[in-house]
C-alpha atoms as a PDB file:
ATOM      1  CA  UNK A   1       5.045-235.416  17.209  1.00  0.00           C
ATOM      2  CA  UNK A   2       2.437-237.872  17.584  1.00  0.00           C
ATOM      3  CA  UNK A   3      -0.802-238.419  15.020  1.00  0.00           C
ATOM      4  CA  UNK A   4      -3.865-236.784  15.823  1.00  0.00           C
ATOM      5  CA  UNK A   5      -5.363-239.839  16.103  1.00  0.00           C
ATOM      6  CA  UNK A   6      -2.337-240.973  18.841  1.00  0.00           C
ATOM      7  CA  UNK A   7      -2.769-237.694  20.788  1.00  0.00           C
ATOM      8  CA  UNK A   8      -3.967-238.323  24.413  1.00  0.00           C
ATOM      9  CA  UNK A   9      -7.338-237.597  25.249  1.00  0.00           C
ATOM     10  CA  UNK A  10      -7.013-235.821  28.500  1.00  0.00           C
ATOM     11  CA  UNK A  11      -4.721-233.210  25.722  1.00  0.00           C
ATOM     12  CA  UNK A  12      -7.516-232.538  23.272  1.00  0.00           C
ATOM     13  CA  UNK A  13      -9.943-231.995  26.100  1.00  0.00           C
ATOM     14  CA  UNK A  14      -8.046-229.468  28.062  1.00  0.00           C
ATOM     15  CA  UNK A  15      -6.870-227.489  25.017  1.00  0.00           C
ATOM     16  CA  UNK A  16      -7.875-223.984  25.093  1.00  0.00           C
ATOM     17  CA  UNK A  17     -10.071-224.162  21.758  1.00  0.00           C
ATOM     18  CA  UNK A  18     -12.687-226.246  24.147  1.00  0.00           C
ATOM     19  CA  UNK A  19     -12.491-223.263  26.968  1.00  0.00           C
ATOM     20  CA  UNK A  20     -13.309-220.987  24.146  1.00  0.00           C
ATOM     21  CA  UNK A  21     -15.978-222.961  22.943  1.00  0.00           C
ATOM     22  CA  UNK A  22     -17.526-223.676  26.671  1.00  0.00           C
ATOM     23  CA  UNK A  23     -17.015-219.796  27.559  1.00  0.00           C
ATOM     24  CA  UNK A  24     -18.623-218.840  23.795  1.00  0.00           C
ATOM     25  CA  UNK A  25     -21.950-221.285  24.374  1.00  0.00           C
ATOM     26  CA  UNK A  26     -21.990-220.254  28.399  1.00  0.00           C
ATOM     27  CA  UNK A  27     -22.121-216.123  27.346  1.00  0.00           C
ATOM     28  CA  UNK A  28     -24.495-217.247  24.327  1.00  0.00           C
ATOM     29  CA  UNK A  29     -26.740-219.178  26.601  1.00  0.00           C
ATOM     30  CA  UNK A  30     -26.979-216.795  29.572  1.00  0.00           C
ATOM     31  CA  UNK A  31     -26.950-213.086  28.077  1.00  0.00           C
ATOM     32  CA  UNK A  32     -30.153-213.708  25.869  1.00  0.00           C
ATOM     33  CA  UNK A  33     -31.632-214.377  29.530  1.00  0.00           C
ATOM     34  CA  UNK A  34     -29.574-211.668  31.292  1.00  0.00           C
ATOM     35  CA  UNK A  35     -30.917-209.275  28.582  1.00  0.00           C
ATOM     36  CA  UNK A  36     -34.441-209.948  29.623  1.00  0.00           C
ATOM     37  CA  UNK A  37     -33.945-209.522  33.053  1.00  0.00           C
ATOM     38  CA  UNK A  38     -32.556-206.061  32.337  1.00  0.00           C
ATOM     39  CA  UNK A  39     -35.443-205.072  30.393  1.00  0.00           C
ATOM     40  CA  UNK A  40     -38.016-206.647  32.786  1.00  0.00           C
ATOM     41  CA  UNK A  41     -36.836-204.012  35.620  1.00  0.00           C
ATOM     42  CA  UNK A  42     -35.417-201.075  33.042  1.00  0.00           C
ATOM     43  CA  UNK A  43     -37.185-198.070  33.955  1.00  0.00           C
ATOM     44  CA  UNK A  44     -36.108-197.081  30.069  1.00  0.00           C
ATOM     45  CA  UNK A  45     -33.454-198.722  27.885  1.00  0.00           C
ATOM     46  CA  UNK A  46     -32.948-196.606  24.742  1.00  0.00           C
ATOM     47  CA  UNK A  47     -29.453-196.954  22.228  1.00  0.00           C
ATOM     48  CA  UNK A  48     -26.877-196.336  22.541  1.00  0.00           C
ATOM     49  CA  UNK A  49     -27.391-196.532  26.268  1.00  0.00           C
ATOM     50  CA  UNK A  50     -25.559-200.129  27.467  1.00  0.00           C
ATOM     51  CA  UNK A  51     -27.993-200.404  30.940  1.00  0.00           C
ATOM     52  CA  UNK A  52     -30.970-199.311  31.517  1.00  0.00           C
ATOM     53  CA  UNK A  53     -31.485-195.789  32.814  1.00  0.00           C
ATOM     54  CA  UNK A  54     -33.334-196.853  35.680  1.00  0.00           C
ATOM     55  CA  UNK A  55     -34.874-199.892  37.851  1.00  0.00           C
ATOM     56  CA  UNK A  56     -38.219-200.706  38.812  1.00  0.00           C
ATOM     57  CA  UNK A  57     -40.571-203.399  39.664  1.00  0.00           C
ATOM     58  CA  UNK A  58     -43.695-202.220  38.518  1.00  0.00           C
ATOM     59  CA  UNK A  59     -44.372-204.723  35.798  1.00  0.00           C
ATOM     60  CA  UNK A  60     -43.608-207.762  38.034  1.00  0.00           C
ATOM     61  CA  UNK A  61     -45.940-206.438  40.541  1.00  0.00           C
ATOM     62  CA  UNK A  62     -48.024-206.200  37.572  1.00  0.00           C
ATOM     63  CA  UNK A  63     -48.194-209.612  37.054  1.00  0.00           C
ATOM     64  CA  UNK A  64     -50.617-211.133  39.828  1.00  0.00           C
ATOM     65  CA  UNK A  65     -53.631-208.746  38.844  1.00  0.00           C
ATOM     66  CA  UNK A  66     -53.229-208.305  34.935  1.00  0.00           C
ATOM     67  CA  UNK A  67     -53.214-210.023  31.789  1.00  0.00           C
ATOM     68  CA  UNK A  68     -49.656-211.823  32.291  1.00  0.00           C
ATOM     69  CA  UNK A  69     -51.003-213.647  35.714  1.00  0.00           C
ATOM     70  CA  UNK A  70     -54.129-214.776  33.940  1.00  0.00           C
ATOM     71  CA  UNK A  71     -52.501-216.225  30.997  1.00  0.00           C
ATOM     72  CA  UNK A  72     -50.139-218.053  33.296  1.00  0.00           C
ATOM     73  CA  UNK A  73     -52.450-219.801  35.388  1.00  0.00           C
ATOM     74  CA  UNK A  74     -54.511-220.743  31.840  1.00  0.00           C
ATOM     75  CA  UNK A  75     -51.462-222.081  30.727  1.00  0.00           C
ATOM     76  CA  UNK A  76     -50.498-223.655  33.554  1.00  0.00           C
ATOM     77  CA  UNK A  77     -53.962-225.407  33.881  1.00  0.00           C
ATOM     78  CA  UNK A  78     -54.310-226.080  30.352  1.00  0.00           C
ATOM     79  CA  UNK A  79     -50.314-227.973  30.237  1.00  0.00           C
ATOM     80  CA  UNK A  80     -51.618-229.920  33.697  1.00  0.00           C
ATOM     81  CA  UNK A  81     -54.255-231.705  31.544  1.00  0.00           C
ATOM     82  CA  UNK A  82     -52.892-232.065  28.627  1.00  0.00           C
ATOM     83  CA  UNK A  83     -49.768-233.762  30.701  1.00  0.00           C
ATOM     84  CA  UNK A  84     -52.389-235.706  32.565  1.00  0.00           C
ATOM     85  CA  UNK A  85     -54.360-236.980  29.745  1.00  0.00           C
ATOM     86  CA  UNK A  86     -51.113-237.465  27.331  1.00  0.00           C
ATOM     87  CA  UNK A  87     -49.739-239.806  30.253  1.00  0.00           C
ATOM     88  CA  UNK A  88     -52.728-241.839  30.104  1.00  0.00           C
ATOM     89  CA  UNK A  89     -53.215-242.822  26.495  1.00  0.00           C
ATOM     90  CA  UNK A  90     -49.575-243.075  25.593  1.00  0.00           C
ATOM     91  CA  UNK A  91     -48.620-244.872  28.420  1.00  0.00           C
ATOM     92  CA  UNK A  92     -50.684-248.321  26.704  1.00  0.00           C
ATOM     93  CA  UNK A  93     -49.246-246.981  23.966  1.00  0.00           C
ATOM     94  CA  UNK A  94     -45.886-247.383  24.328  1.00  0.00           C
ATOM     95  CA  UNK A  95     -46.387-251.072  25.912  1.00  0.00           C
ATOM     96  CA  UNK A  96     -48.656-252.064  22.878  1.00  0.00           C
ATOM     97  CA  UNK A  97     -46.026-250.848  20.373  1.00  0.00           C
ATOM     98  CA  UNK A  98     -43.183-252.164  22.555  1.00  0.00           C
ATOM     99  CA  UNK A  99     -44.871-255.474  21.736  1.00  0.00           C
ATOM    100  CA  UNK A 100     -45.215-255.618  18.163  1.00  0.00           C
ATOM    101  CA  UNK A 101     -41.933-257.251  15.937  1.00  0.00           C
ATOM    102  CA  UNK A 102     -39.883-256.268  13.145  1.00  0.00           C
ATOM    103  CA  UNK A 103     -41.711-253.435  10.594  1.00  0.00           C
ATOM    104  CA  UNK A 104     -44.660-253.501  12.375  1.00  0.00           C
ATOM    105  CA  UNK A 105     -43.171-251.614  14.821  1.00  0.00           C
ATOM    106  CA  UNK A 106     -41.372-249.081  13.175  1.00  0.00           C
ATOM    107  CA  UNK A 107     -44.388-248.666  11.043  1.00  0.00           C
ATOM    108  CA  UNK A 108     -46.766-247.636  14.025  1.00  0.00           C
ATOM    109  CA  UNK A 109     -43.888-245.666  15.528  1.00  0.00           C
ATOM    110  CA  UNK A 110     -43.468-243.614  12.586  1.00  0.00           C
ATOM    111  CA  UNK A 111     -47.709-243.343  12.772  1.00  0.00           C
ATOM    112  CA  UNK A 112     -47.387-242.172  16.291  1.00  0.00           C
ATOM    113  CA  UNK A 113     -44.730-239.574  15.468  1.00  0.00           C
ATOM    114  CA  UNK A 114     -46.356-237.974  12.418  1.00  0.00           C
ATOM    115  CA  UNK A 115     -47.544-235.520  14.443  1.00  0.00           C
ATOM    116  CA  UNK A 116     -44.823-234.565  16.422  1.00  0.00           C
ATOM    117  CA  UNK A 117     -42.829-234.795  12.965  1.00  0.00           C
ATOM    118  CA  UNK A 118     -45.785-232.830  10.868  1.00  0.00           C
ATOM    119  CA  UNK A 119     -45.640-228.732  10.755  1.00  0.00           C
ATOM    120  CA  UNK A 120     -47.813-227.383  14.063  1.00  0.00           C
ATOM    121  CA  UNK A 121     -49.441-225.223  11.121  1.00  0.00           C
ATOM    122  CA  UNK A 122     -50.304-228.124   8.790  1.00  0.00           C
ATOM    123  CA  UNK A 123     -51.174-230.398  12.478  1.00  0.00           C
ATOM    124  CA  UNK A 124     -53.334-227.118  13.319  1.00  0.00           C
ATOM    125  CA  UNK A 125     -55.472-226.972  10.404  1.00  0.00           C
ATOM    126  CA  UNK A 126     -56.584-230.824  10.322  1.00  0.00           C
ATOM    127  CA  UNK A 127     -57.104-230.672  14.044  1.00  0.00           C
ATOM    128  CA  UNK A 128     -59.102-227.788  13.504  1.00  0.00           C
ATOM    129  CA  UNK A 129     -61.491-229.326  10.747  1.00  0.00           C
ATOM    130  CA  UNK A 130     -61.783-232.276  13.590  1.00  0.00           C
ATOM    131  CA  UNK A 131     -62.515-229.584  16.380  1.00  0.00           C
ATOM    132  CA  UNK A 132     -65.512-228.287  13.921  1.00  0.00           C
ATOM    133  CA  UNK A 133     -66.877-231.574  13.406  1.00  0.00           C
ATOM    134  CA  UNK A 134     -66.934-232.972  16.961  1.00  0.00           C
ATOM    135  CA  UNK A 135     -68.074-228.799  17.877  1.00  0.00           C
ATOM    136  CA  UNK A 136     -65.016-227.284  20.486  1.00  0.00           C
ATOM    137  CA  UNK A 137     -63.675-225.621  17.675  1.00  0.00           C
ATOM    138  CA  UNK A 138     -62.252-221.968  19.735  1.00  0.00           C
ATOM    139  CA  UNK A 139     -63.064-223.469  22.910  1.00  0.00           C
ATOM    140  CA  UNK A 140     -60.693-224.283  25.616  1.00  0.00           C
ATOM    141  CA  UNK A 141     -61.972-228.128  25.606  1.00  0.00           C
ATOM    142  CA  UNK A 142     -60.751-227.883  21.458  1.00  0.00           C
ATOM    143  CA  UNK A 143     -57.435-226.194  22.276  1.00  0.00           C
ATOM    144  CA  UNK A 144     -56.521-228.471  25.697  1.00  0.00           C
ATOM    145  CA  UNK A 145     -57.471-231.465  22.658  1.00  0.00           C
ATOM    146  CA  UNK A 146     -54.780-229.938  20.240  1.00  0.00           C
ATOM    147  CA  UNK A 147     -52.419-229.978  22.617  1.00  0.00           C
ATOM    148  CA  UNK A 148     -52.496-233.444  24.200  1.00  0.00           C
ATOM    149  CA  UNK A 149     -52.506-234.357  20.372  1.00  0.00           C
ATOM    150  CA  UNK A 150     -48.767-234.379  19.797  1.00  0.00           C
ATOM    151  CA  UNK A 151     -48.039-234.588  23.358  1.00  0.00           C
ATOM    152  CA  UNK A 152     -49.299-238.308  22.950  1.00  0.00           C
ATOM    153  CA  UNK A 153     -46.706-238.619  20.125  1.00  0.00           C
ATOM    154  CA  UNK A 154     -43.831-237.553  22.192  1.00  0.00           C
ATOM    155  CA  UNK A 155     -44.748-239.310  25.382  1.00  0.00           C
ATOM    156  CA  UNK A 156     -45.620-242.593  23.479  1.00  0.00           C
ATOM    157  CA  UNK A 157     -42.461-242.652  21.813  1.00  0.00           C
ATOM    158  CA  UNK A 158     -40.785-242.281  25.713  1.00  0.00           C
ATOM    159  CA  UNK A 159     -42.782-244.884  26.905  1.00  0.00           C
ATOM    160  CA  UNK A 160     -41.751-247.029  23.505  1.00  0.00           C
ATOM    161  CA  UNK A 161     -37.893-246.690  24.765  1.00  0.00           C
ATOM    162  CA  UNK A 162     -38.603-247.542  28.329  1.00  0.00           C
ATOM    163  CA  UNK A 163     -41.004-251.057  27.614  1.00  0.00           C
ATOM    164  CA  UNK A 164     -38.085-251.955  24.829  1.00  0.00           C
ATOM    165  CA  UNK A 165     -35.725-251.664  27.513  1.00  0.00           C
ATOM    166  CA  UNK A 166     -36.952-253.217  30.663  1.00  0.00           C
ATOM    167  CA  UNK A 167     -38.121-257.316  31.339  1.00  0.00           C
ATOM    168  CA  UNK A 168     -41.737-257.769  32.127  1.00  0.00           C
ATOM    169  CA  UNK A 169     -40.604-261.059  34.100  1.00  0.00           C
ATOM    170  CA  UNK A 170     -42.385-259.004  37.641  1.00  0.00           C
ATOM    171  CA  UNK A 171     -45.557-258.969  35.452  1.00  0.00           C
ATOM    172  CA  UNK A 172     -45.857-262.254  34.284  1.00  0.00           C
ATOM    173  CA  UNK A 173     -44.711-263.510  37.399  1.00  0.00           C
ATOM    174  CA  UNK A 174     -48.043-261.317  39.222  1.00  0.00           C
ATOM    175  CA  UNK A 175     -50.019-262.965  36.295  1.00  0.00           C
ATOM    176  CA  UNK A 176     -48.905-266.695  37.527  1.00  0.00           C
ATOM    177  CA  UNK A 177     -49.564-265.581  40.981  1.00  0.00           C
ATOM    178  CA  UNK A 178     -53.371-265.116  39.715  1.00  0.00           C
ATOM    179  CA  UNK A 179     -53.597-261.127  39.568  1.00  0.00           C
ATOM    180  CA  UNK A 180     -55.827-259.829  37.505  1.00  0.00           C
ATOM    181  CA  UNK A 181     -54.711-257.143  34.500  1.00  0.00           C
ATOM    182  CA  UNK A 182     -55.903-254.102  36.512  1.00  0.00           C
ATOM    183  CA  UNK A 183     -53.625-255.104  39.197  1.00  0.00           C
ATOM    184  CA  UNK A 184     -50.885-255.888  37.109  1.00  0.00           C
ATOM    185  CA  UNK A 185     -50.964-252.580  35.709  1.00  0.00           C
ATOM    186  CA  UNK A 186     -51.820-250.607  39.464  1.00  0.00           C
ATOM    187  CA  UNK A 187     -49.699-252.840  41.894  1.00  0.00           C
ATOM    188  CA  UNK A 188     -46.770-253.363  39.767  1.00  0.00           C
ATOM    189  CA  UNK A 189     -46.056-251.548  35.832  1.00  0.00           C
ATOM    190  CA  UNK A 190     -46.952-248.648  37.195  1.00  0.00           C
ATOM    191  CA  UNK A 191     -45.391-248.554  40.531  1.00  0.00           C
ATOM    192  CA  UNK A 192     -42.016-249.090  38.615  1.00  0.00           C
ATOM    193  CA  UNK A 193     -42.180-246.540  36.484  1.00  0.00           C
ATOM    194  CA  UNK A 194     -42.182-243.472  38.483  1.00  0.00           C
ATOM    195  CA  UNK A 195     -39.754-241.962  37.263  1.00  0.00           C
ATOM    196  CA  UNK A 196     -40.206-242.337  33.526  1.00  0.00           C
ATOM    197  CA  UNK A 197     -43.676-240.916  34.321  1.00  0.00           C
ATOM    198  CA  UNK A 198     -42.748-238.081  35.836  1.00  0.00           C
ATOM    199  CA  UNK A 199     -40.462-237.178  33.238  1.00  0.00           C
ATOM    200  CA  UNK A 200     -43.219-237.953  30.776  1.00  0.00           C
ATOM    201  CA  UNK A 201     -45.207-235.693  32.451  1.00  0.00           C
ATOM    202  CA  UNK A 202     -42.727-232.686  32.795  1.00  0.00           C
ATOM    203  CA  UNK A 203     -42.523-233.397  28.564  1.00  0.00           C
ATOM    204  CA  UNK A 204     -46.108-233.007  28.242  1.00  0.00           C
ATOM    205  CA  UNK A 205     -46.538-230.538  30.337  1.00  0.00           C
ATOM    206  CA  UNK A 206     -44.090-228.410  28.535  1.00  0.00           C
ATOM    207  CA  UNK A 207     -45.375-229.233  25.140  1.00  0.00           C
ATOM    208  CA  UNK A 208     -48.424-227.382  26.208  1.00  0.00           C
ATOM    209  CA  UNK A 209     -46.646-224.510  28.132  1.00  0.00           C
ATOM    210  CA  UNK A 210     -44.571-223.293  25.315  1.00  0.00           C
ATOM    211  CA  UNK A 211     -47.288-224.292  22.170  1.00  0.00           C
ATOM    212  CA  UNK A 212     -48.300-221.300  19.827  1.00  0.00           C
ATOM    213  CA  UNK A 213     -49.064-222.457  16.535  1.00  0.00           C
ATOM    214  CA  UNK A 214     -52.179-224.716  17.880  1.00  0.00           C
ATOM    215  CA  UNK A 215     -53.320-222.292  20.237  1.00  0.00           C
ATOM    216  CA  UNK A 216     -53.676-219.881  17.137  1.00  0.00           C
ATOM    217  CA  UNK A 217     -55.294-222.144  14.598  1.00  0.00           C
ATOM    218  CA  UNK A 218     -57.864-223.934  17.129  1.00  0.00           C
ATOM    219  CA  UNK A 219     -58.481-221.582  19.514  1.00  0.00           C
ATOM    220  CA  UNK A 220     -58.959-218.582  17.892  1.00  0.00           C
ATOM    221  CA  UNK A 221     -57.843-216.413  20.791  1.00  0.00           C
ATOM    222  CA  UNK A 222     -60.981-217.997  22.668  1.00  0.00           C
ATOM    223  CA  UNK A 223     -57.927-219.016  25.415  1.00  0.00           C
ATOM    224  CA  UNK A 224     -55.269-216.384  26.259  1.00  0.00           C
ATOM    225  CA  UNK A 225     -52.133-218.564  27.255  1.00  0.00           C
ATOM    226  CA  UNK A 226     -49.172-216.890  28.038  1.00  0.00           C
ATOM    227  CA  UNK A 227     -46.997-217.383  24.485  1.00  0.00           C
ATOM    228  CA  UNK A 228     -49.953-215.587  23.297  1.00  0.00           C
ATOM    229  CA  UNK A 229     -50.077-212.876  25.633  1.00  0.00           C
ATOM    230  CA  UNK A 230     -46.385-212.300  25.340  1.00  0.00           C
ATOM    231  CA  UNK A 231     -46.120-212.554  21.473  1.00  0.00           C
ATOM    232  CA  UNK A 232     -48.809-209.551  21.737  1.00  0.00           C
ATOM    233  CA  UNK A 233     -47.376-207.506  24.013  1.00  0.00           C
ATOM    234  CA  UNK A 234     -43.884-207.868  21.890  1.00  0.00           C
ATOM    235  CA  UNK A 235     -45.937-206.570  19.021  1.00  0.00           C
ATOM    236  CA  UNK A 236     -47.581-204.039  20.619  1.00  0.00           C
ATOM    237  CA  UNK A 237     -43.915-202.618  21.921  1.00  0.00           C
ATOM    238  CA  UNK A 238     -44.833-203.509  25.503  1.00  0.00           C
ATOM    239  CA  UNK A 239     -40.808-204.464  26.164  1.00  0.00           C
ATOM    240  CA  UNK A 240     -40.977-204.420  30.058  1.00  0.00           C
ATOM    241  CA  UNK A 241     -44.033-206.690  30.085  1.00  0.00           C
ATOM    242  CA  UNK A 242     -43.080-208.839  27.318  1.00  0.00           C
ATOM    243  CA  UNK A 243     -39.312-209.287  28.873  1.00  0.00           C
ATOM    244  CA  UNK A 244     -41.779-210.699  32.451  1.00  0.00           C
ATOM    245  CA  UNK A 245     -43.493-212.983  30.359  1.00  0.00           C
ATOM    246  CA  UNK A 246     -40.628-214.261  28.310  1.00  0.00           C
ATOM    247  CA  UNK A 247     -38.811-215.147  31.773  1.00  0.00           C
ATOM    248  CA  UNK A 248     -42.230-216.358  33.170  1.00  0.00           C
ATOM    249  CA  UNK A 249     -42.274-218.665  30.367  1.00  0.00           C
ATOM    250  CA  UNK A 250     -39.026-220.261  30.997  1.00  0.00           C
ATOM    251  CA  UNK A 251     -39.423-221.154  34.689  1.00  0.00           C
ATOM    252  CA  UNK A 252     -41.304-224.740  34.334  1.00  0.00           C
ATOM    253  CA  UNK A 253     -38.405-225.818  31.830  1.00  0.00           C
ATOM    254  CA  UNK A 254     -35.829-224.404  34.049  1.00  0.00           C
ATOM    255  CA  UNK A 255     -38.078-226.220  37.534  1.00  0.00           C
ATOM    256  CA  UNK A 256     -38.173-229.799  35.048  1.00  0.00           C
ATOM    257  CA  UNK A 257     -34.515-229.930  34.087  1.00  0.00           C
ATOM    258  CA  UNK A 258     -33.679-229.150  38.145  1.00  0.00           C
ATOM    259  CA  UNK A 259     -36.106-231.671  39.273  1.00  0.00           C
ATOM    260  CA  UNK A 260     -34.872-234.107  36.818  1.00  0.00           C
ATOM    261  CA  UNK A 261     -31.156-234.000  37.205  1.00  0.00           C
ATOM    262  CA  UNK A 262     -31.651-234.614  41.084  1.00  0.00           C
ATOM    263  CA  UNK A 263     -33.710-237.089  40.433  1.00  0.00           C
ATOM    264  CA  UNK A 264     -30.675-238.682  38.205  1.00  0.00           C
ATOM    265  CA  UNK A 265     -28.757-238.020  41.171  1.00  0.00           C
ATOM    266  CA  UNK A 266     -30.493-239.841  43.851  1.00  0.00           C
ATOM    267  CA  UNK A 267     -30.981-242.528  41.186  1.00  0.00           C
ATOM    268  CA  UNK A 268     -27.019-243.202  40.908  1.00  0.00           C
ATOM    269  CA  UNK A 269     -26.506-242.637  44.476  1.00  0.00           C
ATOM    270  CA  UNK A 270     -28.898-245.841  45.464  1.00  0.00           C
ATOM    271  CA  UNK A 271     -27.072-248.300  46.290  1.00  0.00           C
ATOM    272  CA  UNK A 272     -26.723-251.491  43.529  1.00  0.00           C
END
């Protein structure tokens, strides 16, 4: 009998603990979301009862003329500019503190993630004192400016990872050939970074989409977004609603990771 450490590897990756596993995460990661599909059409799911008595499609037909549609087109609008304005400031960002040497740049990295790495309750409070002083406090310009907040953090560290990785010879190479830094930035960074910023995007735009905490603490329930509007109708018992906004909620990350992982596709089928 061979060592574990000897054993082959195509024998330790077909073994049938590793089915189990896959099969265990597959049922763990599907029948949360099969569960809320029930209850979004269950006419009435009471225990011990293992379906629901009865279909119908009264609370997705709900959806365009209530509450749920409202809040999904706020939150939709609202994660379109905060993904719009996060892309914008980190983007310099990330260059500038691809730049800097040695501790200087982990120090201003670690300053750019504090607030991706600081509670959303503790980030909510300060940005609410700032939100008072500068007077959107429960407005939607004071909750879209909470969001973008730690969006910046994220997106800036992306950007950090992708200036790191890549030469900037095609830069100073437009620089010799006498263009200007506008059209450095327009005619050739940012042309060649498509895809980075559209997955920086997609990041920010879910950062928004999904965010409770800041919505809470700045907003003051000035702007219903849909967490909101489904963590109320959860509380109020509203299970048929809630389960439509719960599945509502996952469709952008569900569109993203699609969008992304054919864009990694075409990517490794261009030819080298």
């Amino acid at each position: 009998m061979m060592p574990p450490a000897l054993v082959p590897q195509s024998r330790v990756l077909t073994s049938p603990w590793r089915a189990m596993a896959i099969a265990a995460l597959a049922i763990s990661t599907v029948l949360p979301f099969v569960i809320l599909l029930l209850q979004s059409f269950g006419e009435s799911w009471r225990w011990p009862d293992v379906l629901p008595s009865g279909l119908t499609g009264s609370a997705w037909r709900a959806v365009a003329g209530g509450s749920l549609g409202r809040a999904a087109v706020n939150s939709a609008a609202l994660g379109v500019a905060t993904a719009v304005a996060a892309v914008c400031v980190a983007l310099p960002v990330g260059r500038s503190l691809a730049q800097l040497q040695g501790a200087w740049r982990h120090v201003a990295a670690a300053l750019v993630f504090l607030p991706v790495a600081a509670p959303p309750i503790a980030l909510g409070a300060g940005l609410q004192i700032v939100t008072l002083w500068l007077g959107i406090a429960s407005t939607s310009v004071g909750v879209w400016f909470s969001h973008t907040v730690p969006a910046i953090g994220y997106v800036s560290l992306l950007f950090l990872g992708v200036f790191t990785s890549r030469g900037t010879e095609a830069e100073e190479a437009a620089r010799t050939l006498g263009a200007s830094t506008w059209h450095t930035w327009t005619m050739v960074v940012i042309p060649s970074l498509r895809a980075p910023i559209t997955e920086a995007l997609a990041i920010a735009f879910l950062i928004s989409w999904t965010q409770v905490a800041l919505t809470l603490v700045v907003g003051g329930g000035a702007l219903r977004t849909l967490p909101l509007e489904v963590l109320t109708l959860v509380r109020a018992g509203q299970d048929r609603p809630a389960a439509v906004g719960a599945l509502l909620l996952i469709v952008p990350a569900i569109a993203a990771l699609a969008a992304l992982r054919l864009g990694a596709r075409r990517t490794d089928a261009l030819p080298t």
